[in-house]
N, C-alpha and C. Protein backbone atom coordinates (compact mmCIF):
# COMPACT_ATOMS: atom_id res chain seq x y z
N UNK A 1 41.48 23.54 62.32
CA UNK A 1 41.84 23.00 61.03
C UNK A 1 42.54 24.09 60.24
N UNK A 2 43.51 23.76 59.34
CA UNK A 2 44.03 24.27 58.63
C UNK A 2 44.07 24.04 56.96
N UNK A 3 44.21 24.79 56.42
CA UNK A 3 44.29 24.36 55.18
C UNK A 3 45.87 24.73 54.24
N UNK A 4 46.21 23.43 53.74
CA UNK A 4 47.67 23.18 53.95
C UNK A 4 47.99 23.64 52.23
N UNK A 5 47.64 25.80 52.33
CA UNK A 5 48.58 26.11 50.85
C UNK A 5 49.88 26.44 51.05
N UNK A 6 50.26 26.68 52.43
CA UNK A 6 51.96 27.17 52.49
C UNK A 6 52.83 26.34 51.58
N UNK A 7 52.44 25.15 51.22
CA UNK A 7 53.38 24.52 50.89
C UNK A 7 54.42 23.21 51.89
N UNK A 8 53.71 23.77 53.51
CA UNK A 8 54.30 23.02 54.40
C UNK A 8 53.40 21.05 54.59
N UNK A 9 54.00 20.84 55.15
CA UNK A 9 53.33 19.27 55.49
C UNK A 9 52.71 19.45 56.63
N UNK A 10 51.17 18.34 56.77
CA UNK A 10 50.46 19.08 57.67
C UNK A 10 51.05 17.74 58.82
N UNK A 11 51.19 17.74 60.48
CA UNK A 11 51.00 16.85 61.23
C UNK A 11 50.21 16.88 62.18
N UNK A 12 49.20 16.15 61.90
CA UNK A 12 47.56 16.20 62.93
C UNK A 12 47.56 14.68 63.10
N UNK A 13 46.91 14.35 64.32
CA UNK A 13 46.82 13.24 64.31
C UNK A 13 45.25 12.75 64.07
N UNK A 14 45.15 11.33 63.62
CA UNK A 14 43.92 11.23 62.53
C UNK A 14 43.59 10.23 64.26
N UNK A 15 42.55 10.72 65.31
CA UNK A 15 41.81 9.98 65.74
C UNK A 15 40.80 8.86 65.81
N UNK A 16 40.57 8.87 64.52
CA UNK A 16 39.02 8.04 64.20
C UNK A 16 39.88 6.53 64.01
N UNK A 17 40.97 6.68 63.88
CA UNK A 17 40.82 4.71 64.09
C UNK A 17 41.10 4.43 65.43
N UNK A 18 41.79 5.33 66.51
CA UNK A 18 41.57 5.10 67.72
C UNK A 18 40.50 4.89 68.72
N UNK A 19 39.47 5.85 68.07
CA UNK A 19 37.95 5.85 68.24
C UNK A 19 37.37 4.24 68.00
N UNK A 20 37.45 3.90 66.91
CA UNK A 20 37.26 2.33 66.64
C UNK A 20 37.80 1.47 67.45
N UNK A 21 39.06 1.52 67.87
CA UNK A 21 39.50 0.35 68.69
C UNK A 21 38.85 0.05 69.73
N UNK A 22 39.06 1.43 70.62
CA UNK A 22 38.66 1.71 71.77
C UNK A 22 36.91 1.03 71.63
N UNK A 23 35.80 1.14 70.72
CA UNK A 23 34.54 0.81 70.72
C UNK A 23 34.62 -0.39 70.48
N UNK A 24 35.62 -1.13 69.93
CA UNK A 24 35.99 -2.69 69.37
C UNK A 24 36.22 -3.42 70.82
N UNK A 25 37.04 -2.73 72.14
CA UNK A 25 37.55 -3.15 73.33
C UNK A 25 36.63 -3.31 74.14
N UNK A 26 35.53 -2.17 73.93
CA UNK A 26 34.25 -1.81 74.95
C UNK A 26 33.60 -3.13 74.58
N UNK A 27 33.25 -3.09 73.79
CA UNK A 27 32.34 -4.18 73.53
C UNK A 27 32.46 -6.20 74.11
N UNK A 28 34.02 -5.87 73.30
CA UNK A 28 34.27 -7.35 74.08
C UNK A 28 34.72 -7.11 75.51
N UNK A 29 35.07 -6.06 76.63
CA UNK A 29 34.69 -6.65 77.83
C UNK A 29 33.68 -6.29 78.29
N UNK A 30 32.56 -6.15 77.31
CA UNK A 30 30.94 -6.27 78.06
C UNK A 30 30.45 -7.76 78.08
N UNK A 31 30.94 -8.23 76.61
CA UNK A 31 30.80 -9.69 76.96
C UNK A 31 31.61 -10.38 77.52
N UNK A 32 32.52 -10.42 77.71
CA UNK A 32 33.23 -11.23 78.79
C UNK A 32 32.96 -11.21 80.34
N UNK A 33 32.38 -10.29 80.73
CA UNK A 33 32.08 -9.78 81.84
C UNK A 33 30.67 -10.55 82.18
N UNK A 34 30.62 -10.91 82.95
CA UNK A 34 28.95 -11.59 83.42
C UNK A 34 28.14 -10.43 83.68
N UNK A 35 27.06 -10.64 83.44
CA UNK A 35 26.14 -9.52 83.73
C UNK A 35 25.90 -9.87 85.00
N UNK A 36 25.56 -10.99 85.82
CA UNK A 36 24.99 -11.58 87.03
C UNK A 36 25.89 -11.26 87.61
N UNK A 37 26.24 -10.33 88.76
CA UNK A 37 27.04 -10.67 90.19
C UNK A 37 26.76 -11.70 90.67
N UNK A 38 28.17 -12.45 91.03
CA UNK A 38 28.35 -13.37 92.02
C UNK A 38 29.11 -13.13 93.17
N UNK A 39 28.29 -13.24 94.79
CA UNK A 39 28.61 -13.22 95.69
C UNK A 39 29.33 -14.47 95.97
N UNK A 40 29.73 -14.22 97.45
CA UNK A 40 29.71 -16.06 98.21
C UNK A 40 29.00 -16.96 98.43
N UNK A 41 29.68 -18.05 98.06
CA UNK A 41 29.34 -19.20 98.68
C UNK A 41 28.86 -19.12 99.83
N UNK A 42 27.69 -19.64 100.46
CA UNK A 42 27.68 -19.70 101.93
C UNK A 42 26.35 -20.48 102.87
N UNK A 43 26.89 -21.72 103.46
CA UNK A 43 26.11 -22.38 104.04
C UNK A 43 24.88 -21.63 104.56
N UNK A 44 23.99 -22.26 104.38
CA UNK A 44 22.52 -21.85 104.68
C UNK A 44 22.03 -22.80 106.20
N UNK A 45 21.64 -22.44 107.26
CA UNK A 45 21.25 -23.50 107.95
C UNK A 45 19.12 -23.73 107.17
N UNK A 46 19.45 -24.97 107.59
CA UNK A 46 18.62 -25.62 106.77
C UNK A 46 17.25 -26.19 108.06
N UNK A 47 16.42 -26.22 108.05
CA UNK A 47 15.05 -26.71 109.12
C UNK A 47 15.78 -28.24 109.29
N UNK A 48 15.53 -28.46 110.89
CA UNK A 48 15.55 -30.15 110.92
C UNK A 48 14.04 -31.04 110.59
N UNK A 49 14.48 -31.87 109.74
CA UNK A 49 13.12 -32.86 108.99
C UNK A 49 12.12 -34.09 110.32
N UNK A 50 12.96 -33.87 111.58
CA UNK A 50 12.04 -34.68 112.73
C UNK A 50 13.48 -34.32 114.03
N UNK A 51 13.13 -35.22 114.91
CA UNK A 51 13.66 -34.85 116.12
C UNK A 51 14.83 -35.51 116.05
N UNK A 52 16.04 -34.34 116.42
CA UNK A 52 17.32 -34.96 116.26
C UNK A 52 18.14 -34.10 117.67
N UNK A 53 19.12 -34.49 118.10
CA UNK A 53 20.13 -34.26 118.98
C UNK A 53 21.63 -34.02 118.72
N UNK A 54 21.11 -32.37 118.36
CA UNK A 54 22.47 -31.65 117.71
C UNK A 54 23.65 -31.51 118.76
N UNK A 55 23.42 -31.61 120.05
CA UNK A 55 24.68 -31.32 121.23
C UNK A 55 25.52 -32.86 120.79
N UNK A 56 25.01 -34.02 120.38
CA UNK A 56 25.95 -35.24 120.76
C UNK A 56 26.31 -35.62 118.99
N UNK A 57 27.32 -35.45 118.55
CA UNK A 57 27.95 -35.62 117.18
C UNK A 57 27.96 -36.74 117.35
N UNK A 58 28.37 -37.63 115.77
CA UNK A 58 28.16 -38.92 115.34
C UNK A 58 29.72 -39.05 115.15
N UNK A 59 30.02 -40.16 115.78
CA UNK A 59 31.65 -40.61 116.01
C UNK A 59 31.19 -42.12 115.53
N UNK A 60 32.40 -42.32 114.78
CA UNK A 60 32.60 -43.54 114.17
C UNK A 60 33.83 -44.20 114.59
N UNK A 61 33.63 -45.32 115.56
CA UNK A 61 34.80 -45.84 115.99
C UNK A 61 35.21 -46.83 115.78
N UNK A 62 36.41 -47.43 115.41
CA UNK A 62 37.70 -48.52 114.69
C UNK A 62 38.30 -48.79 115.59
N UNK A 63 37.71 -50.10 116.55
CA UNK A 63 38.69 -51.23 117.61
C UNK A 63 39.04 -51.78 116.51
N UNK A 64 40.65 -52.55 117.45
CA UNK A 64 41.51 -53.59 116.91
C UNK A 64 41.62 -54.61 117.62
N UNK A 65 41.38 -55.60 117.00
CA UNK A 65 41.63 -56.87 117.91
C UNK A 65 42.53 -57.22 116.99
N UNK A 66 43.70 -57.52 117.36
CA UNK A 66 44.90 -58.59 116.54
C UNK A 66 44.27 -60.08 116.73
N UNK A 67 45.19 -59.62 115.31
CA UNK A 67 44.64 -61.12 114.49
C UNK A 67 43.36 -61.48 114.23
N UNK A 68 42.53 -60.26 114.07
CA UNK A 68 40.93 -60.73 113.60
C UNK A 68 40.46 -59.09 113.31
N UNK A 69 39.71 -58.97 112.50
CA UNK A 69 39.20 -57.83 111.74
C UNK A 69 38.58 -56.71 112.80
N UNK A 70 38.84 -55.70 112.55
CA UNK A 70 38.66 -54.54 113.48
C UNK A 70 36.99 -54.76 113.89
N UNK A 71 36.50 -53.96 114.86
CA UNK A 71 35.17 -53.87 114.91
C UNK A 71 34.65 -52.35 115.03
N UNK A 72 33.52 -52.46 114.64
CA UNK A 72 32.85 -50.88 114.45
C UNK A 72 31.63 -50.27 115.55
N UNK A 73 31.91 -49.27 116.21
CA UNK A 73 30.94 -48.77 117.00
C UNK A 73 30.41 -47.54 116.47
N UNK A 74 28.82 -47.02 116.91
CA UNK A 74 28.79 -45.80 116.26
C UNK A 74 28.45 -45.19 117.47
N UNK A 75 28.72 -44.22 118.46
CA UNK A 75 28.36 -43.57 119.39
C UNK A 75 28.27 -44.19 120.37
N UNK A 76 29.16 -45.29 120.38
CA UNK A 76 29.35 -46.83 121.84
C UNK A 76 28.66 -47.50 121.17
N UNK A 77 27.56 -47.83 120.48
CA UNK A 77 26.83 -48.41 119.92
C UNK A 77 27.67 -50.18 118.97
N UNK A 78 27.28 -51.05 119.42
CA UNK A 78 28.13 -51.81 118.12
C UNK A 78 27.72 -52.07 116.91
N UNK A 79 28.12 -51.93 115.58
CA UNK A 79 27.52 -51.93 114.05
C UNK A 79 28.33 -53.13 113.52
N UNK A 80 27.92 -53.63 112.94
CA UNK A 80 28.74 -54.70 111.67
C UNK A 80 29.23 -53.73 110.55
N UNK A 81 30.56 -54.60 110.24
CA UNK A 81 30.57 -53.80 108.95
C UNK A 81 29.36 -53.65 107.93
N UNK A 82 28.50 -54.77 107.53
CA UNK A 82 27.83 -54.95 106.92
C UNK A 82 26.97 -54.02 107.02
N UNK A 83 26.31 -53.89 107.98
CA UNK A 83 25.24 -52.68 108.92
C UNK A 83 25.86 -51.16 108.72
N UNK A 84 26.88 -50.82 108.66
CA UNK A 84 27.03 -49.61 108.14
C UNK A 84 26.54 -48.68 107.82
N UNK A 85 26.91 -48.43 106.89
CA UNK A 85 26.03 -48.11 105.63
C UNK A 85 24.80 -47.73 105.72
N UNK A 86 23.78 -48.90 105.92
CA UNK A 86 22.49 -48.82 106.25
C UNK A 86 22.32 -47.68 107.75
N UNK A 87 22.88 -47.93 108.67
CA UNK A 87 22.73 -47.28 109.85
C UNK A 87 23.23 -45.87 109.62
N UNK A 88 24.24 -45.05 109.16
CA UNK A 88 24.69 -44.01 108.64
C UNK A 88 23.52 -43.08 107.82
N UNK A 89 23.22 -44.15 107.39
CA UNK A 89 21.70 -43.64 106.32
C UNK A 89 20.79 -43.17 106.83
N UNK A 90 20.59 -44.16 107.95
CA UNK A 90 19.07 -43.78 108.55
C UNK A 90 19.48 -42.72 109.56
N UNK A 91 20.53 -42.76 110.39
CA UNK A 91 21.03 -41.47 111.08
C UNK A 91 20.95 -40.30 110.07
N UNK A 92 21.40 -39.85 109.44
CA UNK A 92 21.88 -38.59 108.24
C UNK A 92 20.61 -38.40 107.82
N UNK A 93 19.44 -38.88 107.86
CA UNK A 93 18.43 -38.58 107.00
C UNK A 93 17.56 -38.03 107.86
N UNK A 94 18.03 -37.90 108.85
CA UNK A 94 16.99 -37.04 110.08
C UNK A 94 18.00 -35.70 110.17
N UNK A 95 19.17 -35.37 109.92
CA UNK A 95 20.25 -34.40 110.42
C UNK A 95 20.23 -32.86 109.39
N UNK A 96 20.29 -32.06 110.45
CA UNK A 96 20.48 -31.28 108.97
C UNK A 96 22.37 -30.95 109.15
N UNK A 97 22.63 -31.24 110.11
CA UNK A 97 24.06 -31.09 109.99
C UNK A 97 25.02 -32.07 109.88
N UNK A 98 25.44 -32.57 108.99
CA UNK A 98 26.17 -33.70 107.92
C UNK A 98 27.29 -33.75 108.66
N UNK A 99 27.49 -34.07 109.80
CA UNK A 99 29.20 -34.02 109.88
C UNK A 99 29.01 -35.23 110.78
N UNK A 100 30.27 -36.28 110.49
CA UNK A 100 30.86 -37.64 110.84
C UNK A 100 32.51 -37.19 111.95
N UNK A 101 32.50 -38.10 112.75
CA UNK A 101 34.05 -38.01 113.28
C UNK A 101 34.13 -39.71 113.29
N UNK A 102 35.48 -40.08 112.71
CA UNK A 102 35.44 -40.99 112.60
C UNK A 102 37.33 -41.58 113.58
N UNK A 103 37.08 -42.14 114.89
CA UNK A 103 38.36 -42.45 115.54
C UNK A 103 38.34 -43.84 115.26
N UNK A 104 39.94 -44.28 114.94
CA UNK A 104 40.21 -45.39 115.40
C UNK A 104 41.39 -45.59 116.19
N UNK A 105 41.32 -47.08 116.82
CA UNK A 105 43.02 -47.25 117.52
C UNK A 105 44.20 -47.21 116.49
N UNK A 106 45.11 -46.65 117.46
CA UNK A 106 46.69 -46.60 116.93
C UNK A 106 46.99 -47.67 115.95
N UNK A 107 46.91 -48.92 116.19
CA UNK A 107 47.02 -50.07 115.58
C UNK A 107 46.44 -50.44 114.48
N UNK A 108 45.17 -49.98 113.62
CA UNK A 108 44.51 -50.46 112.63
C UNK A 108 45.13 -49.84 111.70
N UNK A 109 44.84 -50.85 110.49
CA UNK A 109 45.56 -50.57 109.37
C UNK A 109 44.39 -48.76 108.80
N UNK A 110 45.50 -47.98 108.01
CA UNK A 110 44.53 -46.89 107.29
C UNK A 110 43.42 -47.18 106.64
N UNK A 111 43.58 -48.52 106.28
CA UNK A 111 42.58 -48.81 104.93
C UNK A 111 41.06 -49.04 105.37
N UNK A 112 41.37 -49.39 106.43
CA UNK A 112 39.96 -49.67 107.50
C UNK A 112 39.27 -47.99 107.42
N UNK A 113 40.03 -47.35 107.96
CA UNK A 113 39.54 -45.95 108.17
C UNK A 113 39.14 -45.03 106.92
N UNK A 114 39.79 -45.47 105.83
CA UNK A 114 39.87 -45.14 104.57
C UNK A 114 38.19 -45.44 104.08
N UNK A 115 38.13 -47.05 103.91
CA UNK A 115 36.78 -47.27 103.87
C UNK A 115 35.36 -46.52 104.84
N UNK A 116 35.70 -46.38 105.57
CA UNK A 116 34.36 -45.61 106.65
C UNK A 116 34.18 -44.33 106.12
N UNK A 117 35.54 -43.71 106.00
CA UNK A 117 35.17 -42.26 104.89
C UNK A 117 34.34 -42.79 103.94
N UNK A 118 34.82 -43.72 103.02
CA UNK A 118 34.02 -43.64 101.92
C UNK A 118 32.21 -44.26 102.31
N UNK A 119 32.29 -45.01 102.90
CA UNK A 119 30.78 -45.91 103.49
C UNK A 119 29.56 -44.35 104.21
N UNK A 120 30.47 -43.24 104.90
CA UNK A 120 30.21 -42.32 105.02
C UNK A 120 29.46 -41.29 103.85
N UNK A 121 30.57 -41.02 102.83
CA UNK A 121 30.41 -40.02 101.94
C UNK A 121 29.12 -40.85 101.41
N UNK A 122 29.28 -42.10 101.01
CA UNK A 122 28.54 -43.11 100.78
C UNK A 122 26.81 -42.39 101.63
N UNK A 123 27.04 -42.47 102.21
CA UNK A 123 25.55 -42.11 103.23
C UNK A 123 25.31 -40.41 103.41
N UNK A 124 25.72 -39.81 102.47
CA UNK A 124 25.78 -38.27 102.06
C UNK A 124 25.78 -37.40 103.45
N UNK A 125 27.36 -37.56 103.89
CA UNK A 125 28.10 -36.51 105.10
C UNK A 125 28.83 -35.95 104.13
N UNK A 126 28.33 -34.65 104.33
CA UNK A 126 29.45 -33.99 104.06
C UNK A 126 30.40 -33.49 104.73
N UNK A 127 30.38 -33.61 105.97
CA UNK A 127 32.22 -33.38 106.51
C UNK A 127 32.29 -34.48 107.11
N UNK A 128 33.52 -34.52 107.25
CA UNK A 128 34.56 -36.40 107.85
C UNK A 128 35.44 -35.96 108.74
N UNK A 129 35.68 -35.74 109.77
CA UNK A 129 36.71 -35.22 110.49
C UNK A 129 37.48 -36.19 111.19
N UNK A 130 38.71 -36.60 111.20
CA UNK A 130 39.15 -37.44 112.10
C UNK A 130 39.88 -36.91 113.39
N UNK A 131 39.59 -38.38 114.25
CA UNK A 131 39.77 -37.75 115.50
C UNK A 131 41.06 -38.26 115.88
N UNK A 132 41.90 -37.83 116.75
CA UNK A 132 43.14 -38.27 117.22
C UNK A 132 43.40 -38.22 118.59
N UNK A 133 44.22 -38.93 119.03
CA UNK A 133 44.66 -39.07 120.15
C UNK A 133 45.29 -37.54 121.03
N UNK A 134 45.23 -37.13 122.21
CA UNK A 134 46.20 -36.03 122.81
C UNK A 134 47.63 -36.54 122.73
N UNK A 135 48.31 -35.98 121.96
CA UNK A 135 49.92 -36.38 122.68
C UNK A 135 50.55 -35.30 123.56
N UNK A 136 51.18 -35.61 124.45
CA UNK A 136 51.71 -34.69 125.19
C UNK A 136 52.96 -33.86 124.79
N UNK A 137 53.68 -32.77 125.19
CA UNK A 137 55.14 -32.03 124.67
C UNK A 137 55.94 -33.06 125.41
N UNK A 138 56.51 -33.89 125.77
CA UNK A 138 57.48 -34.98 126.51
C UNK A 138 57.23 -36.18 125.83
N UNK A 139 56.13 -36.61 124.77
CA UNK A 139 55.88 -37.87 124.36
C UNK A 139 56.31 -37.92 122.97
């Protein structure tokens, strides 16, 4: 420090409102900041609730018969549309692994297939995978 009798002008720079800002900045990104770390997301395998058969997945299949309403199989099995639903239910509620494949023929309209997703999600799967045909590199 100096003390300014020369007569000259003093140039110091006055820190203390920089000091303030800087404690004004600290503060709001302490709150903005979560205190809780968050890791990942990440599937848990879960106990099976009775006896189930994880090697053979649940396929949902869409024949076409022209000129009359598709029909529904679940694992070769034949279902009504009506039956659905209900049968999806009682399958999934023994599973701990939620996943549906749902094929149909070339020929059926989407909307058919559209609905089974939903009759599915409907019966709480959480994955829907559809299945498709092999095409060959010449076809």
């Amino acid at each position: 420090m100096s003390i300014g009798g020369s007569g000259r002008s003093m140039s110091e720079v006055n820190v203390t409102p920089m000091i303030d800002i800087l404690l004004v900045l600290l503060i709001i990104f302490m709150v903005i900041v979560p205190v809780t770390p968050r890791g990942l997301s990440a599937l848990v395998p879960q106990a099976p609730r009775g006896p189930i058969d994880p090697s053979r997945p649940i396929v949902v299949q869409i024949l076409d018969h022209p000129g009359a309403l598709p029909t529904y199989r679940i694992n070769d099995v034949d279902v009504t549309h009506a039956d659905l639903l209900s049968k999806l239910t009682e399958i999934y509620a023994n599973r701990a692994e939620r996943v549906m494949f749902v094929k149909s023929d070339a020929k059926v309209n989407f909307a058919y297939v559209a609905d089974v997703i939903d009759i599915g999600k409907a019966a709480s799967v959480d994955h829907i995978g559809l299945m498709t045909q092999k095409v060959g590199i010449g076809q």
